[in-house]
N, C-alpha and C. Protein backbone atom coordinates (compact mmCIF):
# COMPACT_ATOMS: atom_id res chain seq x y z
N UNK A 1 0.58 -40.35 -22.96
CA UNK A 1 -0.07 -39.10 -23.29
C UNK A 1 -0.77 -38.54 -22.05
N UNK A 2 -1.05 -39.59 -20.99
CA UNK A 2 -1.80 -38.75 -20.09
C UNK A 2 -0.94 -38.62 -18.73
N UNK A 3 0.04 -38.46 -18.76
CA UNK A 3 1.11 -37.89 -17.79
C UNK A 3 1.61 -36.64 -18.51
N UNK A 4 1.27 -36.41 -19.82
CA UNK A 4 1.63 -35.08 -20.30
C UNK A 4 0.62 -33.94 -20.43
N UNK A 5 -0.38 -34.56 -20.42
CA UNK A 5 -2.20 -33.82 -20.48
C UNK A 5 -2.09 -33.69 -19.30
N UNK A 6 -2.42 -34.25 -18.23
CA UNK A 6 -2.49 -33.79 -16.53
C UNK A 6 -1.35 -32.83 -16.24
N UNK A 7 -0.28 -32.84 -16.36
CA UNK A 7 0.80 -31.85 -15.87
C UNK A 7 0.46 -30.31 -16.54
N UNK A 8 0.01 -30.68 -18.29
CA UNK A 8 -0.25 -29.12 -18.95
C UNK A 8 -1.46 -29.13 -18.47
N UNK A 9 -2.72 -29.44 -18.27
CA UNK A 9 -3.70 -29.09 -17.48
C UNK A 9 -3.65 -28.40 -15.94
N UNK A 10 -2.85 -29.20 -15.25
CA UNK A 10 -2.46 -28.41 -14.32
C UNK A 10 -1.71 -26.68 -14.26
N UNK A 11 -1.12 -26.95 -15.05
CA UNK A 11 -0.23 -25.65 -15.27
C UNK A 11 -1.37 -24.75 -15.97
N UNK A 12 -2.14 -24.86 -17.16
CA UNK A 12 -2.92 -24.02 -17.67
C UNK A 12 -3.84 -23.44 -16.08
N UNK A 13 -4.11 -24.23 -15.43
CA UNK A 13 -5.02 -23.90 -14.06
C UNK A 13 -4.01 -23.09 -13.24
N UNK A 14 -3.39 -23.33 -12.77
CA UNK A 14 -2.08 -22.56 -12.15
C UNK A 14 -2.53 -21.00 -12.61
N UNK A 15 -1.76 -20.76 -14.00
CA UNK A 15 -1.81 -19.73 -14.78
C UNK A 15 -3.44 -18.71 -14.93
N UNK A 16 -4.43 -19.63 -14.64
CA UNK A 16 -5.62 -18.88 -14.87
C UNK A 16 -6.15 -18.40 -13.45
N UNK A 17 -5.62 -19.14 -12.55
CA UNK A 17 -5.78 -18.65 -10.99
C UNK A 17 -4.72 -17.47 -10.69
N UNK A 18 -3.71 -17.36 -11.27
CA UNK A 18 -2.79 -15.93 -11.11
C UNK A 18 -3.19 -15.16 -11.66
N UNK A 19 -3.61 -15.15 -12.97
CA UNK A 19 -4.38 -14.51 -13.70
C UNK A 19 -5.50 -13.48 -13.23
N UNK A 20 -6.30 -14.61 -12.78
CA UNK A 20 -7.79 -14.15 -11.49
C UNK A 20 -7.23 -13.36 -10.59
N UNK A 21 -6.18 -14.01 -9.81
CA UNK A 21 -5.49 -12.77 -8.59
C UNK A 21 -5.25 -11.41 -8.60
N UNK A 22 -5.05 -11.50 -9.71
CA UNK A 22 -4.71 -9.67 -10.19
C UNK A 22 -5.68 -8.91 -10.54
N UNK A 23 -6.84 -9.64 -10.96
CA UNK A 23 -7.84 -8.76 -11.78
C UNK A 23 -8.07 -7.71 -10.30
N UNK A 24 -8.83 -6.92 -10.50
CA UNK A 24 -8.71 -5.60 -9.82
C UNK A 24 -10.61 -5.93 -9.33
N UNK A 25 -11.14 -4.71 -7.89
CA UNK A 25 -12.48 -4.29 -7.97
C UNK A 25 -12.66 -3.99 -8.30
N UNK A 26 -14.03 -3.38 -9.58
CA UNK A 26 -14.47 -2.70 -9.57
C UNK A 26 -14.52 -1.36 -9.07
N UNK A 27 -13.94 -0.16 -9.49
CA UNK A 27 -14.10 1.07 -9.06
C UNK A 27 -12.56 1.51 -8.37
N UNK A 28 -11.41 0.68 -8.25
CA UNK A 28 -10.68 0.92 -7.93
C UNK A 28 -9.33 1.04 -9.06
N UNK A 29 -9.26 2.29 -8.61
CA UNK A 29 -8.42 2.87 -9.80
C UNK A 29 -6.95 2.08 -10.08
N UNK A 30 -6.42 1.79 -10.75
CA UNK A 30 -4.88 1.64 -11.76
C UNK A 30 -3.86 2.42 -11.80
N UNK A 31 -3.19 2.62 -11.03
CA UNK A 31 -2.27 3.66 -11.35
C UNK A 31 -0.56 3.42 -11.82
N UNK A 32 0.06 4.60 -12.16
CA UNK A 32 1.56 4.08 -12.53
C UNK A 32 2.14 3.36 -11.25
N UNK A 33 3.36 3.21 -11.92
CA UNK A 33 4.38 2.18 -10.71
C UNK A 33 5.18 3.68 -10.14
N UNK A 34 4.97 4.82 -10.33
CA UNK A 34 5.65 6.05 -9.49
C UNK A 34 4.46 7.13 -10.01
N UNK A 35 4.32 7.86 -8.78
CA UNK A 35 2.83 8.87 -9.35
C UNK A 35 3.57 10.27 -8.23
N UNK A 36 2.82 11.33 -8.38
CA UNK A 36 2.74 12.18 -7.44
C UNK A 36 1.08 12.41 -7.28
N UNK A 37 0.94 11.90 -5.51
CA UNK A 37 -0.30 12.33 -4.46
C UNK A 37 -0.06 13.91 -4.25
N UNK A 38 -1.32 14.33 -4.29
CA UNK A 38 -1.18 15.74 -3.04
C UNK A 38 -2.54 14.75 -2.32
N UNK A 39 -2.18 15.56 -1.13
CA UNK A 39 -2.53 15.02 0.28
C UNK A 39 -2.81 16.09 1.04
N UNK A 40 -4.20 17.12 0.76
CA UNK A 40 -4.57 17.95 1.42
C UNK A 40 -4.05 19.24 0.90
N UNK A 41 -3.40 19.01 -0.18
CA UNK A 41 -2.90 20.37 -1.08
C UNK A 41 -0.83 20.11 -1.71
N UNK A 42 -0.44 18.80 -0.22
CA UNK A 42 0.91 18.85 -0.34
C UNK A 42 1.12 17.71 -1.47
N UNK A 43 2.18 18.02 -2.44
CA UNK A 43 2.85 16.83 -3.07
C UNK A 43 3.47 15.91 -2.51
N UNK A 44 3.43 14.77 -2.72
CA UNK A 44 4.17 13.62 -2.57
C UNK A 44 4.58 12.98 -3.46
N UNK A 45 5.59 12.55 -4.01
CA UNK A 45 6.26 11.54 -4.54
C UNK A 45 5.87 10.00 -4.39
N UNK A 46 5.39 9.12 -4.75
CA UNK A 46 5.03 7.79 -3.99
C UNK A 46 5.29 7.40 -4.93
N UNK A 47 5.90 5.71 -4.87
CA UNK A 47 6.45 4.38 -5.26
C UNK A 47 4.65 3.72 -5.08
N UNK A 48 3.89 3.32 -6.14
CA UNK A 48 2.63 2.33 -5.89
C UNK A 48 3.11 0.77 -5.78
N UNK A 49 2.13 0.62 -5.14
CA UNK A 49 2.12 -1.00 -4.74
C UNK A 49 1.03 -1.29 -4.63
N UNK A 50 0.63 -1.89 -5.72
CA UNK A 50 -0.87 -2.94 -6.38
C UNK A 50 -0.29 -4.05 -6.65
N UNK A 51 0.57 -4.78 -6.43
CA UNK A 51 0.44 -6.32 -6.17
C UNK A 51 0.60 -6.83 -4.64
N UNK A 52 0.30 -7.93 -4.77
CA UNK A 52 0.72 -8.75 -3.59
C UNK A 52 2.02 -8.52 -3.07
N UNK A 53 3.05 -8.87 -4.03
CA UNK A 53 4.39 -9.09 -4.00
C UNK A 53 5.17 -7.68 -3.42
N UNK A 54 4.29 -6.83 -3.99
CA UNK A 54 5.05 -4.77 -3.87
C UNK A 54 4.21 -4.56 -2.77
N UNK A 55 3.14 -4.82 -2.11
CA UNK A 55 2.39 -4.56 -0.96
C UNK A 55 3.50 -5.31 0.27
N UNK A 56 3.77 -6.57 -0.14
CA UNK A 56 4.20 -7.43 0.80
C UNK A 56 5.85 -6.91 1.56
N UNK A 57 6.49 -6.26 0.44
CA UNK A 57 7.89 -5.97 0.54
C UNK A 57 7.83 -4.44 1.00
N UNK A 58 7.10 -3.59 0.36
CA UNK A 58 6.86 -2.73 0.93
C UNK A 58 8.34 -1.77 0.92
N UNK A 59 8.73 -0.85 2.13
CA UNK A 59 9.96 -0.38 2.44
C UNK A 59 10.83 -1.31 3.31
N UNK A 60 10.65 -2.38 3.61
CA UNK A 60 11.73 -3.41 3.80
C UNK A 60 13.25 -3.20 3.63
N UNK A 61 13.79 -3.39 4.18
CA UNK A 61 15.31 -3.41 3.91
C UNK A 61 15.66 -2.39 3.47
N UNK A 62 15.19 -0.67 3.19
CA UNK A 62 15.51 0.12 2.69
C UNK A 62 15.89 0.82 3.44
N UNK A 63 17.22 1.87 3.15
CA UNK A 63 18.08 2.36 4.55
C UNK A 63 17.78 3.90 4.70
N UNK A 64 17.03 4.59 3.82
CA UNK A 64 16.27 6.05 3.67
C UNK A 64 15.52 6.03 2.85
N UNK A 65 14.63 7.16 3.10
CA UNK A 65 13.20 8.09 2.05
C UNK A 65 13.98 9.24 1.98
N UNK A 66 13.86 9.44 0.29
CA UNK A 66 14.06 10.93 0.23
C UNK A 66 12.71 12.41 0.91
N UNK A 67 13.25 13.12 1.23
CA UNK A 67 12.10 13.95 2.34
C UNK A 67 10.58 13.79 1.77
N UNK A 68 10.43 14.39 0.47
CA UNK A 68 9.09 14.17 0.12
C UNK A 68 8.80 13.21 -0.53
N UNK A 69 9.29 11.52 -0.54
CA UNK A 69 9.07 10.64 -1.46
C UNK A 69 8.28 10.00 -0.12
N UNK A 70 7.61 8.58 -0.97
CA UNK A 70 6.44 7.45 -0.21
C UNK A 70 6.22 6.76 -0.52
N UNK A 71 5.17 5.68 -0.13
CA UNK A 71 4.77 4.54 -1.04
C UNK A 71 3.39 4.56 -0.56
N UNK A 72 2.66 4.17 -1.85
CA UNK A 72 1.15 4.04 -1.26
C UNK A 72 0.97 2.86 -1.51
N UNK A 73 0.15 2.23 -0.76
CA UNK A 73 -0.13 1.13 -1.26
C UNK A 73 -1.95 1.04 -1.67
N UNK A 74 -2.02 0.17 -2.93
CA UNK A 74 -3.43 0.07 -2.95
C UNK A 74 -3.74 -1.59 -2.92
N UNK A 75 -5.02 -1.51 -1.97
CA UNK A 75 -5.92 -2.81 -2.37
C UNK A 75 -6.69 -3.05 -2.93
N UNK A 76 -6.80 -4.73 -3.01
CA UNK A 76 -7.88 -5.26 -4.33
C UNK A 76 -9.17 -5.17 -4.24
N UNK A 77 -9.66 -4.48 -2.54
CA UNK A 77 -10.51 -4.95 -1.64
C UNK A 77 -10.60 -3.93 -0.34
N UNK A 78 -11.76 -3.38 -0.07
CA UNK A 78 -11.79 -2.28 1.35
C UNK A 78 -11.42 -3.48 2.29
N UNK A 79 -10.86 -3.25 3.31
CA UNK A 79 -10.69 -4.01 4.43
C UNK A 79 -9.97 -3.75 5.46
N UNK A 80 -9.73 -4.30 6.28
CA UNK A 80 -8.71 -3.85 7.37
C UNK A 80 -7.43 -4.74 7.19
N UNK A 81 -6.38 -3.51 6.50
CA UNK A 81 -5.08 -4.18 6.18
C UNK A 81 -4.32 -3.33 7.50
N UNK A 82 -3.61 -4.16 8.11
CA UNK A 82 -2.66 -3.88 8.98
C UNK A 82 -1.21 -4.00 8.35
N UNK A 83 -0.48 -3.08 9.22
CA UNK A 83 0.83 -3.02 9.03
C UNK A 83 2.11 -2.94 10.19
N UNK A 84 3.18 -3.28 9.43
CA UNK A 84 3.70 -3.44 10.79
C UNK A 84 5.69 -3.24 10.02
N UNK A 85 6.43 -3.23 10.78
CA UNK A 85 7.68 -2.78 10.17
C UNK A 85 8.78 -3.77 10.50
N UNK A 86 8.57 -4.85 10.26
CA UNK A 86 9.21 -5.89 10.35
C UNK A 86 10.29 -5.38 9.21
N UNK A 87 11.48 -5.92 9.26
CA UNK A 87 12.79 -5.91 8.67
C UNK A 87 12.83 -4.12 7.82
N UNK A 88 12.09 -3.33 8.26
CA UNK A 88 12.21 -1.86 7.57
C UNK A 88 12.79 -0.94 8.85
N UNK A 89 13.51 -0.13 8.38
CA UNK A 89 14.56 0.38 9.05
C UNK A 89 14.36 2.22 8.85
N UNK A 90 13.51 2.32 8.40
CA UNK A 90 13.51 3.85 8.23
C UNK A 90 12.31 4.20 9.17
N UNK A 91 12.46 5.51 9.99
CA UNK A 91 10.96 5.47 11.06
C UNK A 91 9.91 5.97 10.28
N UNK A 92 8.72 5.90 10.41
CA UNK A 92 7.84 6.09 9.20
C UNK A 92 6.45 6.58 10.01
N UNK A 93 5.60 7.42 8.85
CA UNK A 93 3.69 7.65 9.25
C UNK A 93 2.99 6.91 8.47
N UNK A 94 2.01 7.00 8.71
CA UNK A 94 1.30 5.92 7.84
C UNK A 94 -0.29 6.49 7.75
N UNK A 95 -0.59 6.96 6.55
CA UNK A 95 -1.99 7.74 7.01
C UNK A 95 -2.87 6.39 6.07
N UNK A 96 -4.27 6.13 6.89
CA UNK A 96 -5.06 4.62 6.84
C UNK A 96 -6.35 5.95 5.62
N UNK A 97 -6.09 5.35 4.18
CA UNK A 97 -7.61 6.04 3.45
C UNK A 97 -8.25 5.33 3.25
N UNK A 98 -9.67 5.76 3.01
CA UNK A 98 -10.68 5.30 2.77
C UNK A 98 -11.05 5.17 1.00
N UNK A 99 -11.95 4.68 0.83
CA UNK A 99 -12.39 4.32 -0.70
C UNK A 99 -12.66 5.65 -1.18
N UNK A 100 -13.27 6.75 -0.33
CA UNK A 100 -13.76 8.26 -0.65
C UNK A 100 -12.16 8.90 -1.08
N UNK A 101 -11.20 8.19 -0.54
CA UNK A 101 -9.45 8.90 -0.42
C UNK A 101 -9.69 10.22 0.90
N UNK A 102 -10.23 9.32 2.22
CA UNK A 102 -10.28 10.09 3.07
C UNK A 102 -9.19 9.49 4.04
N UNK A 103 -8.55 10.55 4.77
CA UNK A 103 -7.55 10.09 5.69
C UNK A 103 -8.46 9.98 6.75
N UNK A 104 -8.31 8.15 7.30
CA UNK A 104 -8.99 7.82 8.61
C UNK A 104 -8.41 7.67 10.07
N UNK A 105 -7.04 7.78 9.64
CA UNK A 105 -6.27 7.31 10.60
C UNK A 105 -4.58 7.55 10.40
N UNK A 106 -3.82 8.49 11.36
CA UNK A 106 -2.67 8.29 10.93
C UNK A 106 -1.96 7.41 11.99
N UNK A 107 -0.89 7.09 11.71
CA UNK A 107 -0.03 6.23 12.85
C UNK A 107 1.50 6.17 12.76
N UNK A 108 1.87 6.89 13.60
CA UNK A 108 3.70 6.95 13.87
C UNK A 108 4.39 5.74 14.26
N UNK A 109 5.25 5.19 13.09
CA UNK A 109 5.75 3.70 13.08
C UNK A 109 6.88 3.37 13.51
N UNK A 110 7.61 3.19 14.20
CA UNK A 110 9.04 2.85 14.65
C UNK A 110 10.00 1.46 13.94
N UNK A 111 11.48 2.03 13.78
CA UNK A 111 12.01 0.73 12.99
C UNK A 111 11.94 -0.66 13.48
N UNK A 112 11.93 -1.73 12.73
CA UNK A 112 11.97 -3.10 13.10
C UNK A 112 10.67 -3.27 14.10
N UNK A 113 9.90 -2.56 14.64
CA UNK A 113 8.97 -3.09 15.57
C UNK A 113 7.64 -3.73 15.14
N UNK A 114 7.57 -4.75 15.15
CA UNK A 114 6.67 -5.75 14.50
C UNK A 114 4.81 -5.67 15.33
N UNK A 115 4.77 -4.78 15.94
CA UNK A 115 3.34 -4.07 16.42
C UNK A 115 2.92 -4.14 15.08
N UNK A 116 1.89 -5.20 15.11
CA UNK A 116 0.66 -4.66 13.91
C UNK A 116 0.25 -3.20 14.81
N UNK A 117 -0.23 -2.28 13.52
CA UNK A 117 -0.96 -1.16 13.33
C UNK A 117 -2.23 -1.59 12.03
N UNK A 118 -3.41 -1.26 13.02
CA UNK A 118 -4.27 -1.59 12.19
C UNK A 118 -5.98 -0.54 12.13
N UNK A 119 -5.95 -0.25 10.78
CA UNK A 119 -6.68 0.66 10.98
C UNK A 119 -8.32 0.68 11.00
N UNK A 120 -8.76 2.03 11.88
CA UNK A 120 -10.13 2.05 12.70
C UNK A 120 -11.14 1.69 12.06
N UNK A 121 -11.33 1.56 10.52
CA UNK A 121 -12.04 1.05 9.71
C UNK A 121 -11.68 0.69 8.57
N UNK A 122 -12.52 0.59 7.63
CA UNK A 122 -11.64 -0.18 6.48
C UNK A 122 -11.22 0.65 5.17
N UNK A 123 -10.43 0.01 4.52
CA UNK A 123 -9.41 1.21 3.63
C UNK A 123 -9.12 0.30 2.76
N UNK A 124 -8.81 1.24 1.65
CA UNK A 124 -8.80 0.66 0.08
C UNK A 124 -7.02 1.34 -0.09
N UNK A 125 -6.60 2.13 0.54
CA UNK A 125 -5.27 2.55 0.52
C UNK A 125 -4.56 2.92 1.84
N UNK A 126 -3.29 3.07 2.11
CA UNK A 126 -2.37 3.08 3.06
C UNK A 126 -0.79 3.83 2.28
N UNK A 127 -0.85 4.94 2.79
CA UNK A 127 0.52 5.63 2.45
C UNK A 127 1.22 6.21 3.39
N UNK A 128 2.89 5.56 3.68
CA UNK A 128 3.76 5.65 4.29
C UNK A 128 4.30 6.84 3.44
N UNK A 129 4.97 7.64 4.85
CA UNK A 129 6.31 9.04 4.34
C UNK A 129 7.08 8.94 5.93
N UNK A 130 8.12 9.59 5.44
CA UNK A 130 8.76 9.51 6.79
C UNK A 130 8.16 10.32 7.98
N UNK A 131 8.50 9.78 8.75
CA UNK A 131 7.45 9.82 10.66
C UNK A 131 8.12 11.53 10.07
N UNK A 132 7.00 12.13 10.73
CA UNK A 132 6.31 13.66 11.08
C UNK A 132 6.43 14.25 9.94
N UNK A 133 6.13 13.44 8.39
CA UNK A 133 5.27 14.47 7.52
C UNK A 133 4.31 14.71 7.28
N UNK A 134 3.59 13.83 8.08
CA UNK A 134 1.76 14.47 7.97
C UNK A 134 1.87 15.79 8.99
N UNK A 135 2.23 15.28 9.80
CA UNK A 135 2.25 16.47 10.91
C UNK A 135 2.75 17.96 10.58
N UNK A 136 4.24 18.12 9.88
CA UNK A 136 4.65 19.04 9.69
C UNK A 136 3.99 19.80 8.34
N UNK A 137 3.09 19.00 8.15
CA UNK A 137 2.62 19.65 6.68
C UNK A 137 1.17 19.67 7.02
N UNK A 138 0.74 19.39 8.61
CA UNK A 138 -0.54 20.19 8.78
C UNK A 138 -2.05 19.25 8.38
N UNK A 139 -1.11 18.15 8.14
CA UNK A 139 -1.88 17.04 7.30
C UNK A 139 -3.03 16.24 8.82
N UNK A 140 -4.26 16.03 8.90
CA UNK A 140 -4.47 15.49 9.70
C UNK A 140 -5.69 14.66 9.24
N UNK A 141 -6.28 13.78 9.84
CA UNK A 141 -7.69 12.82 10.08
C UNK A 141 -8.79 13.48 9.54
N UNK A 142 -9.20 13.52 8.25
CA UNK A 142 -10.10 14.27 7.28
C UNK A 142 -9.88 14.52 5.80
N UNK A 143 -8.87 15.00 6.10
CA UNK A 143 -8.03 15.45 4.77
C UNK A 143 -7.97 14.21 3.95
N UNK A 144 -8.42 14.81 2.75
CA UNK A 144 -8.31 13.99 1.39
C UNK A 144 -7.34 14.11 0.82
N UNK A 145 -6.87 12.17 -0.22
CA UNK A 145 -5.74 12.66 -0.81
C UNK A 145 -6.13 12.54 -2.58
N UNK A 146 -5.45 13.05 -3.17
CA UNK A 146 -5.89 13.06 -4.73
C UNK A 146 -4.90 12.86 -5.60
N UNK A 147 -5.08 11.76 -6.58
CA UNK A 147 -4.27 11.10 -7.27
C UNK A 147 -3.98 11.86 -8.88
C-alpha cells in the first residue's frame, strides 16, 4: 500500500504545483487566445501568449505574418523578459509595454539571430508584427496600446 500512496501523493503534488504556475498577478488581465490590439489608434490582429509553453514557442518555425497580424505576449510578472529569434524566420518589431500598456521600447529583430533584445525597463507585455510596422504606422516610444 505504501508504494501506491507515495507515487499518488507525488503526482497529486506535481498537479497542484502546475496548477500554482498558471494562476495569474493580480491586476493582470486574461485575455482570448486571438484578440484585436489598437496600438496608438492602429488595429492589430494578435495570436496571445499567456502560458509558458505559447510565450516559449512564440513565432518559431513560422514561414510568414499576415501584414496586420502579431502576437503579444503577456506575463505573469513585470520584469525584464528578453527576446531573441532563435529558430524564427520571419524579420520582426517588437514594441517592450509597460503595466500602464505604455510602449517603452521598440526593437527591429532579424531572422535566426539569437541577440537577446532586452528591454529598458520592466514590462508586463511584448508584441511582435512584422519589422517596420510600428514605424510605418507612425507608432513610436509613448504610445499606448489598448486591448
Amino acid at each position: 500500500m505504501a508504494t501506491i500512496v507515495k507515487p499518488l501523493a507525488l503526482s497529486l503534488l506535481a498537479l497542484l504545483l502546475i496548477a500554482g504556475c498558471g494562476k495569474e498577478e493580480e491586476g493582470v488581465k486574461t485575455l482570448p487566445e486571438r484578440t484585436t490590439v489598437m496600438v496608438a489608434g492602429h488595429p492589430l490582429r494578435v495570436i496571445v501568449c499567456q502560458t509558458p509553453q505559447a510565450r516559449e514557442r512564440g513565432l518559431m518555425f513560422r514561414k510568414n505574418l499576415p501584414q496586420d497580424e502579431g502576437m503579444l505576449f503577456v506575463f505573469p510578472q513585470e520584469g525584464y523578459h528578453p527576446f531573441w529569434m532563435k529558430n524564427t524566420y520571419i524579420p520582426l518589431s517588437i514594441a517592450f509595454i509597460s503595466r500602464e500598456l505604455k510602449i517603452i521600447q521598440i526593437d527591429e529583430m532579424d531572422p535566426l539571430d539569437t541577440t537577446p533584445h532586452m528591454p529598458i525597463g520592466p514590462i508586463l507585455y511584448a508584441l511582435e508584427a512584422n519589422k517596420g510596422w510600428f514605424k510605418r504606422n507612425g507608432i513610436k516610444v509613448g504610445d499606448r496600446i489598448r486591448f
